[in-house]
PDB file of N, CA and C in Angstrom:
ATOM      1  N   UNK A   1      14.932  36.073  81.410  1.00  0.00           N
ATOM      2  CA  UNK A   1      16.226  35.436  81.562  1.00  0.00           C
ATOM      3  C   UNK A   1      16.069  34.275  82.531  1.00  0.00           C
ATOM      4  N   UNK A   2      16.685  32.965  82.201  1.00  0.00           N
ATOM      5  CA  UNK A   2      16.358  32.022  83.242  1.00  0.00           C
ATOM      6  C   UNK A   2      17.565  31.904  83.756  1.00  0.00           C
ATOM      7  N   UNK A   3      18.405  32.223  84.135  1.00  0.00           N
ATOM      8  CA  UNK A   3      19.581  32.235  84.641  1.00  0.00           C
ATOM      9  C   UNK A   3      20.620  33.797  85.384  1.00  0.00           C
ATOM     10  N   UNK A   4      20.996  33.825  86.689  1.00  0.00           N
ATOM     11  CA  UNK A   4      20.894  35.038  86.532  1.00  0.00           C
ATOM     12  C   UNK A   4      22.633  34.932  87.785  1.00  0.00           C
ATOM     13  N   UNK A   5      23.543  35.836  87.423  1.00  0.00           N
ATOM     14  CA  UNK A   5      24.612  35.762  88.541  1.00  0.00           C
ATOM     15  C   UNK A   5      24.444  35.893  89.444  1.00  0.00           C
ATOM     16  N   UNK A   6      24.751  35.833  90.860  1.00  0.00           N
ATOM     17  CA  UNK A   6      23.946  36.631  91.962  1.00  0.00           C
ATOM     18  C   UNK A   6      25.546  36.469  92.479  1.00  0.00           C
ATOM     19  N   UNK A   7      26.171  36.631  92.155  1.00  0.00           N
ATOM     20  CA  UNK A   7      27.808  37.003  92.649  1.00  0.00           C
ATOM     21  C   UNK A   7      29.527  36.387  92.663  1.00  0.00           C
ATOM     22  N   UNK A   8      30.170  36.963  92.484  1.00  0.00           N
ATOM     23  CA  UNK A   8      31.308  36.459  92.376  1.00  0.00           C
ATOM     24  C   UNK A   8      32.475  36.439  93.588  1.00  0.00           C
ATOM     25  N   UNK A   9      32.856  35.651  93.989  1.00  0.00           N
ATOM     26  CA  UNK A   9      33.828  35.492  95.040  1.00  0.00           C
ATOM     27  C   UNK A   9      35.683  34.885  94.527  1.00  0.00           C
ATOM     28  N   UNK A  10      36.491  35.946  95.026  1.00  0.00           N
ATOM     29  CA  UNK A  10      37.563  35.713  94.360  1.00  0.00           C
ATOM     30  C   UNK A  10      38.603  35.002  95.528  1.00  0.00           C
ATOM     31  N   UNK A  11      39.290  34.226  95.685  1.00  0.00           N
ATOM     32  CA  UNK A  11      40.543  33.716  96.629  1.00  0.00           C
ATOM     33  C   UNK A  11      41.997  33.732  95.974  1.00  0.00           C
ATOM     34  N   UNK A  12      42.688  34.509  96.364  1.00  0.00           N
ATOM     35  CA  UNK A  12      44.214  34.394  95.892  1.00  0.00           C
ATOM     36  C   UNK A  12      45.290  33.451  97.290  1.00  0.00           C
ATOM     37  N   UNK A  13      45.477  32.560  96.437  1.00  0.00           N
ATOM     38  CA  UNK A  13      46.308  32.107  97.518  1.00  0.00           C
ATOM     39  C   UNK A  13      47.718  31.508  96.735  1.00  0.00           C
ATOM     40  N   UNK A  14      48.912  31.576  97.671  1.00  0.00           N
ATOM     41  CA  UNK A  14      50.230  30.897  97.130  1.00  0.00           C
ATOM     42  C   UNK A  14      50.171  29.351  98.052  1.00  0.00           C
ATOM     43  N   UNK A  15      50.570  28.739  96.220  1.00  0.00           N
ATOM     44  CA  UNK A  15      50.907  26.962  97.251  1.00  0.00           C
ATOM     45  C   UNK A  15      52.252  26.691  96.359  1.00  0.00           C
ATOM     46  N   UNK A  16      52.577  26.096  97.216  1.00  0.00           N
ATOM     47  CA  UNK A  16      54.064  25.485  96.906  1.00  0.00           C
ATOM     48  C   UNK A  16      53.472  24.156  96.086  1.00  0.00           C
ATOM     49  N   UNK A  17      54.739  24.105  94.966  1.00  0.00           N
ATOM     50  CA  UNK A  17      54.408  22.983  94.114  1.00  0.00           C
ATOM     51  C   UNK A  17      56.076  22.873  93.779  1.00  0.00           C
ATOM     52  N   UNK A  18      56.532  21.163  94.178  1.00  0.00           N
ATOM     53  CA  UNK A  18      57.659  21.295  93.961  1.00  0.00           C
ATOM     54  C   UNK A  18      58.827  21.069  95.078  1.00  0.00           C
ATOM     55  N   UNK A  19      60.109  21.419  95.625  1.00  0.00           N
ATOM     56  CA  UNK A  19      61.015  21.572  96.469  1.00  0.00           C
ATOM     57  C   UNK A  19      60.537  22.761  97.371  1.00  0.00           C
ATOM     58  N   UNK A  20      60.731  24.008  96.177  1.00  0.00           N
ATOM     59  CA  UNK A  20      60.555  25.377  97.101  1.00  0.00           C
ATOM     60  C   UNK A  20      59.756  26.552  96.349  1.00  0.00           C
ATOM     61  N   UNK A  21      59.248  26.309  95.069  1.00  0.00           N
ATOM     62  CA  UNK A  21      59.073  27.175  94.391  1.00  0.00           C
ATOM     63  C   UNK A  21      57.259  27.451  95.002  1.00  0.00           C
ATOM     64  N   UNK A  22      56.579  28.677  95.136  1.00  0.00           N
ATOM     65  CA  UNK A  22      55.429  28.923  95.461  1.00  0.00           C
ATOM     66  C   UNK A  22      54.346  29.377  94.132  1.00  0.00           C
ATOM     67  N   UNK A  23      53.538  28.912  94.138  1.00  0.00           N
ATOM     68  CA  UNK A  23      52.807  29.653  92.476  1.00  0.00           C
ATOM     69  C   UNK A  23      51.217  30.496  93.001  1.00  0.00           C
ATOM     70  N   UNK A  24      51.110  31.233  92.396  1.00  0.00           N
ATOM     71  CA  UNK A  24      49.940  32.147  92.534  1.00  0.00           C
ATOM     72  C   UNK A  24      48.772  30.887  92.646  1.00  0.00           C
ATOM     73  N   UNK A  25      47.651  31.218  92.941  1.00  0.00           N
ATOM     74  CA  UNK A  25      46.607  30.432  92.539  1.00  0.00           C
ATOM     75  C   UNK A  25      45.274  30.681  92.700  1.00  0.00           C
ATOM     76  N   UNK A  26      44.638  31.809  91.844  1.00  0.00           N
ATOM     77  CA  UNK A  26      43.177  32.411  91.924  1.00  0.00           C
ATOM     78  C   UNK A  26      41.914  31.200  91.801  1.00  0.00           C
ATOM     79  N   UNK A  27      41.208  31.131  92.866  1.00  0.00           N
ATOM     80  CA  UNK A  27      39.889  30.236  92.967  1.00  0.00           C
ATOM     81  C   UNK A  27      38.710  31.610  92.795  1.00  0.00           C
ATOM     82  N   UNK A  28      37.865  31.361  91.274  1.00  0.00           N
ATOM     83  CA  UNK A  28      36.793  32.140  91.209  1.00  0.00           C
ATOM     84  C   UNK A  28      35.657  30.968  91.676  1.00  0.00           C
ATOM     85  N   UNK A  29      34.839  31.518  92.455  1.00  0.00           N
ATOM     86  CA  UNK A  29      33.488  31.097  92.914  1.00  0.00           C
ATOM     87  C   UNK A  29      32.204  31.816  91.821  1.00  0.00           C
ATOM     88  N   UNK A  30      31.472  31.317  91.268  1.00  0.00           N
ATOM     89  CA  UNK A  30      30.135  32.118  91.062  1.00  0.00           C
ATOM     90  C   UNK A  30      28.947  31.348  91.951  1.00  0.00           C
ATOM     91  N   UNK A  31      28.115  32.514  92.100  1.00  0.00           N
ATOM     92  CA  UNK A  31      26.877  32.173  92.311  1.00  0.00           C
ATOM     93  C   UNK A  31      26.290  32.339  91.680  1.00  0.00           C
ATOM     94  N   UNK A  32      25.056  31.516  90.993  1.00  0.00           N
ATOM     95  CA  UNK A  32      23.819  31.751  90.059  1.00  0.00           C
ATOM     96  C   UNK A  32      22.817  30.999  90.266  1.00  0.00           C
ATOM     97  N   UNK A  33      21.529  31.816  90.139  1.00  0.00           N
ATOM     98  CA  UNK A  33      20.371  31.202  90.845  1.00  0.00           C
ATOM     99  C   UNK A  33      19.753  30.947  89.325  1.00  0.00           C
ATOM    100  N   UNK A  34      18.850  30.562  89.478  1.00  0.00           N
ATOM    101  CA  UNK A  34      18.259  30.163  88.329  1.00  0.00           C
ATOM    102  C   UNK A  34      16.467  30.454  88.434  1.00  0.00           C
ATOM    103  N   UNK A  35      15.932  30.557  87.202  1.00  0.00           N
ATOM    104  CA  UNK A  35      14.114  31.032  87.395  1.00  0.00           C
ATOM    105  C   UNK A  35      13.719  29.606  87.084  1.00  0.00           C
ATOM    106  N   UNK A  36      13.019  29.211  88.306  1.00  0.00           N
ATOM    107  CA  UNK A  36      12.272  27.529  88.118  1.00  0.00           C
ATOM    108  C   UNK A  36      11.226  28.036  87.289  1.00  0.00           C
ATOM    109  N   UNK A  37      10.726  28.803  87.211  1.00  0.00           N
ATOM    110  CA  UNK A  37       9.361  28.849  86.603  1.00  0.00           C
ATOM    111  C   UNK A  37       9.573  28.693  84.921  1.00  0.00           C
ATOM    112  N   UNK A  38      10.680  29.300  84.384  1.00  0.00           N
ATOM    113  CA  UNK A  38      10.512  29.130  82.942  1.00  0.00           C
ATOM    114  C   UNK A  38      10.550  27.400  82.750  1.00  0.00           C
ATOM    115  N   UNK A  39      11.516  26.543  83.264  1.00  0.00           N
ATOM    116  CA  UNK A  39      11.704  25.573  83.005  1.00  0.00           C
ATOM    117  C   UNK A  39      10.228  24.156  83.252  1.00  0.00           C
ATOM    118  N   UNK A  40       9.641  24.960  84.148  1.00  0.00           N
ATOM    119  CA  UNK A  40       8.402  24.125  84.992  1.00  0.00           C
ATOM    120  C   UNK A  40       7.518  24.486  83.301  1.00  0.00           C
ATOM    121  N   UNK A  41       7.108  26.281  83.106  1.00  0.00           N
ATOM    122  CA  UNK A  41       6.223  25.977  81.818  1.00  0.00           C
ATOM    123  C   UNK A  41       6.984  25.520  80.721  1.00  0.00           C
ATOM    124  N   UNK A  42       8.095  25.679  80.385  1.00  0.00           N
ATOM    125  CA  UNK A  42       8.825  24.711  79.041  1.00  0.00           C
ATOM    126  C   UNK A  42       8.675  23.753  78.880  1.00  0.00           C
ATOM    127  N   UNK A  43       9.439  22.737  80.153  1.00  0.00           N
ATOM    128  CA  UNK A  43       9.797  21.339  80.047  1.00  0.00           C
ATOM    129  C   UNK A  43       8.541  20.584  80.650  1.00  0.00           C
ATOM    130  N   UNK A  44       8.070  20.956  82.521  1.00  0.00           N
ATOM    131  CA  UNK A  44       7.610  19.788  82.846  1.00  0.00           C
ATOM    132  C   UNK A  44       5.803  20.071  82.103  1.00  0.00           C
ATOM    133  N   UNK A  45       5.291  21.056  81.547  1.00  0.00           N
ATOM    134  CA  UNK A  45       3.944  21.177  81.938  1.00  0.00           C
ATOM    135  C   UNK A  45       3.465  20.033  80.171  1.00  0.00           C
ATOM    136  N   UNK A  46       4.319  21.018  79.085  1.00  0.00           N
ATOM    137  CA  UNK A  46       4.411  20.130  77.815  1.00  0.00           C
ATOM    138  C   UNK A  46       4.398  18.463  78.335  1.00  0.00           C
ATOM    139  N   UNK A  47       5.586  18.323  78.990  1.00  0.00           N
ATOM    140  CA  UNK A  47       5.950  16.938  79.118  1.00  0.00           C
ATOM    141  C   UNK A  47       4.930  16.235  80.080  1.00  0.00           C
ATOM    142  N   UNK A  48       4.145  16.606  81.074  1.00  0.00           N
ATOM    143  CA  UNK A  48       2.543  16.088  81.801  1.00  0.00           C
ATOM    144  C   UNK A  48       1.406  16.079  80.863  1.00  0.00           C
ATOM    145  N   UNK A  49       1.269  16.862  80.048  1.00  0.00           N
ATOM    146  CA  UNK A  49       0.464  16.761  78.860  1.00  0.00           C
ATOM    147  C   UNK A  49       0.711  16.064  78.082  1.00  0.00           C
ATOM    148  N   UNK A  50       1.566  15.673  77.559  1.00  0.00           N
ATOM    149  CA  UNK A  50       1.955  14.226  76.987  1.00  0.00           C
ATOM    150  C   UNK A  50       1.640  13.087  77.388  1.00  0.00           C
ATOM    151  N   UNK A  51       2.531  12.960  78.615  1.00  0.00           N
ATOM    152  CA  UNK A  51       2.191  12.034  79.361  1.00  0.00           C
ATOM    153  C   UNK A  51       0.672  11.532  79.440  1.00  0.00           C
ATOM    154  N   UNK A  52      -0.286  12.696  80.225  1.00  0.00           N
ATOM    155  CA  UNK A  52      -1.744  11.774  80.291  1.00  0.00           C
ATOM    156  C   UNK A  52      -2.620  11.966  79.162  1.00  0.00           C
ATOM    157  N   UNK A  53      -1.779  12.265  77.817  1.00  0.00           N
ATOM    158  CA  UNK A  53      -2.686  11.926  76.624  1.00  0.00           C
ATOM    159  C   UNK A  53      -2.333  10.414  76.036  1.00  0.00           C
ATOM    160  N   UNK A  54      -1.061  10.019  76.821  1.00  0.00           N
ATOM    161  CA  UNK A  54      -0.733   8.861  76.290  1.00  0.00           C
ATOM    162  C   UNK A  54      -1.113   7.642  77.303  1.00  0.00           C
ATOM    163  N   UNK A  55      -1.509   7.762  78.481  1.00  0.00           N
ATOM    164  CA  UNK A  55      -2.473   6.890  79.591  1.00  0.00           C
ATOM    165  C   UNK A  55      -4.049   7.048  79.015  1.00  0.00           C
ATOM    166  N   UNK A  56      -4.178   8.106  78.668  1.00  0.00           N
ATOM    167  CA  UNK A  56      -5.569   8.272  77.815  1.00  0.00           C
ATOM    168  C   UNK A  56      -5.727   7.060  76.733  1.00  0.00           C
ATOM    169  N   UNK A  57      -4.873   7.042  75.839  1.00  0.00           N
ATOM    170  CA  UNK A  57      -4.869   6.157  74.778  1.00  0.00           C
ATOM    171  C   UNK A  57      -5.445   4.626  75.637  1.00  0.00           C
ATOM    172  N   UNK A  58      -5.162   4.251  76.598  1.00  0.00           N
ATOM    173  CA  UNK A  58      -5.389   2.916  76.965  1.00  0.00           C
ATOM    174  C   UNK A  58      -6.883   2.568  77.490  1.00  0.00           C
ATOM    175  N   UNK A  59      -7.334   4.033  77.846  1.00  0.00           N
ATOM    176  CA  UNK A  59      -8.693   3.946  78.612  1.00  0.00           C
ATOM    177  C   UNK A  59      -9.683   3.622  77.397  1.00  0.00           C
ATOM    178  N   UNK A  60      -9.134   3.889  76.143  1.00  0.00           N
ATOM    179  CA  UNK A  60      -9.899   3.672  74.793  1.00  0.00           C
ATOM    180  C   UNK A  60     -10.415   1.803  74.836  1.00  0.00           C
ATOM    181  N   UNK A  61     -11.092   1.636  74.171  1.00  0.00           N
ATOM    182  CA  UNK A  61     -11.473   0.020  73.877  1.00  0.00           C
ATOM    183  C   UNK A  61     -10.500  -0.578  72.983  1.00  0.00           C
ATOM    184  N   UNK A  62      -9.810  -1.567  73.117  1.00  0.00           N
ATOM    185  CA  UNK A  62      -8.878  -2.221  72.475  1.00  0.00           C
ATOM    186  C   UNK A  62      -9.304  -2.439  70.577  1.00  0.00           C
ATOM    187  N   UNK A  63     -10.423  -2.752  70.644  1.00  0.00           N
ATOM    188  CA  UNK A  63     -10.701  -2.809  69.088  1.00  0.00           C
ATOM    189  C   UNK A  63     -11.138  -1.452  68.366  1.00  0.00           C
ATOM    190  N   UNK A  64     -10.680  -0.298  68.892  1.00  0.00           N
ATOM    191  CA  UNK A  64     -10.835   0.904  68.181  1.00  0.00           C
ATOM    192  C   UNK A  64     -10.351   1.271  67.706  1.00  0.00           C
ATOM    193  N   UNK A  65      -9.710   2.139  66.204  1.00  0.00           N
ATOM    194  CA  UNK A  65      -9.001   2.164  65.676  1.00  0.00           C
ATOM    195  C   UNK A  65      -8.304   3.670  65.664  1.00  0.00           C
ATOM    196  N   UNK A  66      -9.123   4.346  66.481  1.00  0.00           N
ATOM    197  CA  UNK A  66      -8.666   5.729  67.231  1.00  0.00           C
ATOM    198  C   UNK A  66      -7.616   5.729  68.578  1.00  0.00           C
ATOM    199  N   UNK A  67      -7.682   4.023  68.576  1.00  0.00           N
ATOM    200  CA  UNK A  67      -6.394   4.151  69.774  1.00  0.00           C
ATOM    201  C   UNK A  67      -5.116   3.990  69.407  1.00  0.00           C
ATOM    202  N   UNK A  68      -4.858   3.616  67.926  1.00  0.00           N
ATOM    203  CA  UNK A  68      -3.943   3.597  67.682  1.00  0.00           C
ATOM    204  C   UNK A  68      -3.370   4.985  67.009  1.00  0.00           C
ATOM    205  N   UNK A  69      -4.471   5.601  66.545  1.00  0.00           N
ATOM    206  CA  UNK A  69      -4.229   6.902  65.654  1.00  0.00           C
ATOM    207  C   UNK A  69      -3.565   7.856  67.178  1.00  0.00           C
ATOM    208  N   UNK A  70      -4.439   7.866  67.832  1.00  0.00           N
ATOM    209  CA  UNK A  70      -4.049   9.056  69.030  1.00  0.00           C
ATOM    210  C   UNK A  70      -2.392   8.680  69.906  1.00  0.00           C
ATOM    211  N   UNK A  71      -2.287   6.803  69.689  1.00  0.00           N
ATOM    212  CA  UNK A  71      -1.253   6.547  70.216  1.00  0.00           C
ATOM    213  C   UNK A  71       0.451   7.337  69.333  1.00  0.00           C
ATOM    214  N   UNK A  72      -0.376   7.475  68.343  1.00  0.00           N
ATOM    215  CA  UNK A  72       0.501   7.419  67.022  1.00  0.00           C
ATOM    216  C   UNK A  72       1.104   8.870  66.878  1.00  0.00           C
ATOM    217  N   UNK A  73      -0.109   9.801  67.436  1.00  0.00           N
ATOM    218  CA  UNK A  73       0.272  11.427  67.563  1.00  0.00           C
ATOM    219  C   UNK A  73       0.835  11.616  68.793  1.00  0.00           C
ATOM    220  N   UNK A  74       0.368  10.744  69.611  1.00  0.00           N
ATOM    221  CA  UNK A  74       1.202  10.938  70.935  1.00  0.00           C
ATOM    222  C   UNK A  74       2.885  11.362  70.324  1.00  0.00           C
ATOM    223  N   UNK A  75       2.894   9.810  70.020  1.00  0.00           N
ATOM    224  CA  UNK A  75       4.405   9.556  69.772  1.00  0.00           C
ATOM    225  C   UNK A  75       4.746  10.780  68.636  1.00  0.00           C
ATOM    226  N   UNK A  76       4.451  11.315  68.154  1.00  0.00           N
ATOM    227  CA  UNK A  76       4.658  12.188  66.948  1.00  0.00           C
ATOM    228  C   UNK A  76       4.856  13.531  68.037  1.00  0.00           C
ATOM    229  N   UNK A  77       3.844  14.045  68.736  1.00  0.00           N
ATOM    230  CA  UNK A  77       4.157  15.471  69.790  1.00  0.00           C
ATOM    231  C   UNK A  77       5.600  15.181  70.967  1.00  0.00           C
ATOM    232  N   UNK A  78       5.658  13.568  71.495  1.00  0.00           N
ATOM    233  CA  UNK A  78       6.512  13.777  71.850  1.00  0.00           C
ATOM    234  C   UNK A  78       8.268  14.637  71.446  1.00  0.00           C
ATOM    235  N   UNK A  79       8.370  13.805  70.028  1.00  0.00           N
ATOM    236  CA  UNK A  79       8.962  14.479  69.085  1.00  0.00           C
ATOM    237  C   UNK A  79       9.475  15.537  68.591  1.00  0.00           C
ATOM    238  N   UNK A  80       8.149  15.959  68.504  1.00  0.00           N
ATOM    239  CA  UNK A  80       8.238  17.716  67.964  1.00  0.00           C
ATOM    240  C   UNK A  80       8.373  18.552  69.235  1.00  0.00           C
ATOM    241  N   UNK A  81       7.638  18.033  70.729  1.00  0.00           N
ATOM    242  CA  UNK A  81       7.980  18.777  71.443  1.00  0.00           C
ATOM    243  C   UNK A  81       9.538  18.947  71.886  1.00  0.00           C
ATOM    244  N   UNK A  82      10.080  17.542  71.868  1.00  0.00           N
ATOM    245  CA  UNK A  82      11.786  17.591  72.026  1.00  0.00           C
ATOM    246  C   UNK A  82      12.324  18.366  71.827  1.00  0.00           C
ATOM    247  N   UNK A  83      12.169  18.261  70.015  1.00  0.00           N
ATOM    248  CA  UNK A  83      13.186  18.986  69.345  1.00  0.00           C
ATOM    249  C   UNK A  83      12.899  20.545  69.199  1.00  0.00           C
ATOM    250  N   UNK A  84      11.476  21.051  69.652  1.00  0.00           N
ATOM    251  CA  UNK A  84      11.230  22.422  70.286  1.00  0.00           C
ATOM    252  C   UNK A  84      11.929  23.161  71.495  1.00  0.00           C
ATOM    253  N   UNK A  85      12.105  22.129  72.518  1.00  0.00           N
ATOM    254  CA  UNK A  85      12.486  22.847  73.177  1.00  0.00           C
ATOM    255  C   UNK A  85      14.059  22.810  73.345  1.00  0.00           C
ATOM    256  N   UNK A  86      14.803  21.712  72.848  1.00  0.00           N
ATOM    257  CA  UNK A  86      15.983  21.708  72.221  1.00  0.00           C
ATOM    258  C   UNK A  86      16.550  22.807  72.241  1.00  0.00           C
ATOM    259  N   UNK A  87      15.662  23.471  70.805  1.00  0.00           N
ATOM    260  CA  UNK A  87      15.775  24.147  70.237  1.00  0.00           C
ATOM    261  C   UNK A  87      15.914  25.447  71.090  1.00  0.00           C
ATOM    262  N   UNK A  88      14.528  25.824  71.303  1.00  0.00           N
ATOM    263  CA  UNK A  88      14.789  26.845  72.375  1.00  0.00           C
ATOM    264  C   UNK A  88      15.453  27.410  73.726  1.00  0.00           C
ATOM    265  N   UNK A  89      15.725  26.303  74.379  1.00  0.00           N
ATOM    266  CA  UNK A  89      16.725  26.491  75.223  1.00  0.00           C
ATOM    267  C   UNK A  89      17.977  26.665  74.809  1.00  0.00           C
ATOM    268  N   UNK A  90      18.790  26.222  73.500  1.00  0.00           N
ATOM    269  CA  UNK A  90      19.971  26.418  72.991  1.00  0.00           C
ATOM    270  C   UNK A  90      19.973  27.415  72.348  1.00  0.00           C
ATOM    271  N   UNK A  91      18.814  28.446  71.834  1.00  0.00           N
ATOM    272  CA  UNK A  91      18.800  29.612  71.506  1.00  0.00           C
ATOM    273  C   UNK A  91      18.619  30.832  72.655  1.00  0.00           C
ATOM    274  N   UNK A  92      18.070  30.340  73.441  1.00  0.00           N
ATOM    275  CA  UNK A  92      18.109  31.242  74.750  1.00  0.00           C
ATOM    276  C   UNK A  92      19.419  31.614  75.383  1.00  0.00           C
ATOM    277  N   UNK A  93      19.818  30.041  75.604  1.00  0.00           N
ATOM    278  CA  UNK A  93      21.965  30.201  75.787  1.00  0.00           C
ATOM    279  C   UNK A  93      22.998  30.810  74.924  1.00  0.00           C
ATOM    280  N   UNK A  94      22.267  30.972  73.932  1.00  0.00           N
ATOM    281  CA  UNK A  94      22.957  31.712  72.729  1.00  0.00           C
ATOM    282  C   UNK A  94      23.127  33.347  72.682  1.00  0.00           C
ATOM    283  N   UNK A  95      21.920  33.324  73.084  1.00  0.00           N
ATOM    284  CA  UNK A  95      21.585  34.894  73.596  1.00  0.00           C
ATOM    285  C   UNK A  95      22.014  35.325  74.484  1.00  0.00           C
ATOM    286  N   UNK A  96      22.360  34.273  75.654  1.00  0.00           N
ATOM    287  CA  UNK A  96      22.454  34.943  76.897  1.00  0.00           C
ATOM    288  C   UNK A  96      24.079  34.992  76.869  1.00  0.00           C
ATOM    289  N   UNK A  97      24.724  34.385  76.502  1.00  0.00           N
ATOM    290  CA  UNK A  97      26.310  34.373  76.705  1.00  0.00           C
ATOM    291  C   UNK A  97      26.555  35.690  75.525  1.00  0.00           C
ATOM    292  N   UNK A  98      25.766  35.717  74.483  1.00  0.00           N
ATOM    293  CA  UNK A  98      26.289  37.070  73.301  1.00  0.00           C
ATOM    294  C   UNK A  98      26.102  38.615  73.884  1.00  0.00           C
ATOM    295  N   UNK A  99      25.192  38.991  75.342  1.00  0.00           N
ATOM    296  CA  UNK A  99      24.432  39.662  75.760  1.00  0.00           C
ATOM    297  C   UNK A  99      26.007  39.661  76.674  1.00  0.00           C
ATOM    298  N   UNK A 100      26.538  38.683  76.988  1.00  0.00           N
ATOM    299  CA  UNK A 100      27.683  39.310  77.952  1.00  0.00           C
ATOM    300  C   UNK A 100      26.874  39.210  79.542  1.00  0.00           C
ATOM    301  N   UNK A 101      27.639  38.919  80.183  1.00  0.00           N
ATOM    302  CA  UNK A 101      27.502  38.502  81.606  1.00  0.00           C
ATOM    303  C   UNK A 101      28.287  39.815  82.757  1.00  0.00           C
TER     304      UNK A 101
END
């Protein structure tokens, strides 16, 4: 679970709104911490691996024709990695709100 409650804090207070009339007014607080670690291997480690395969591409010799191919998959994993993890994080939230809090 990358997301987790760690508590709820309730305030009831009456405020006047108006001449004289007073109205209820509940302030819920949550606390929720969150797991850095899923998001560090999801998002940033994919997305550094990208990154220096695509600084890689330049260290190649300009008249090679493998620098354009590798530039070309770069741009293609960026892609697929997106719409992977898109994906998976909006299925994870899916789960986690159906699972009830």
């Amino acid at each position: 679970m990358t997301s987790v409650v760690a508590g709820v804090h309730v305030l009831d207070s009456l405020v006047p709104y108006g001449c004289c009339e007073k109205f209820s007014r509940a302030t819920f607080t949550l606390s929720i911490h969150r797991n850095p670690l899923y998001y560090i291997i999801r998002v940033v480690v994919p997305s550094s691996l990208l990154a220096f395969l695509s600084v890689f591409t330049y260290l190649l010799q300009p008249n090679r024709t493998e620098r354009l191919a590798i530039g070309f998959k770069v741009f293609q994993l960026y892609g697929m990695c997106d719409n992977l993890l898109s994906r998976l994080l909006v299925i994870k939230y899916i789960n986690y709100i159906k699972k009830g809090v």
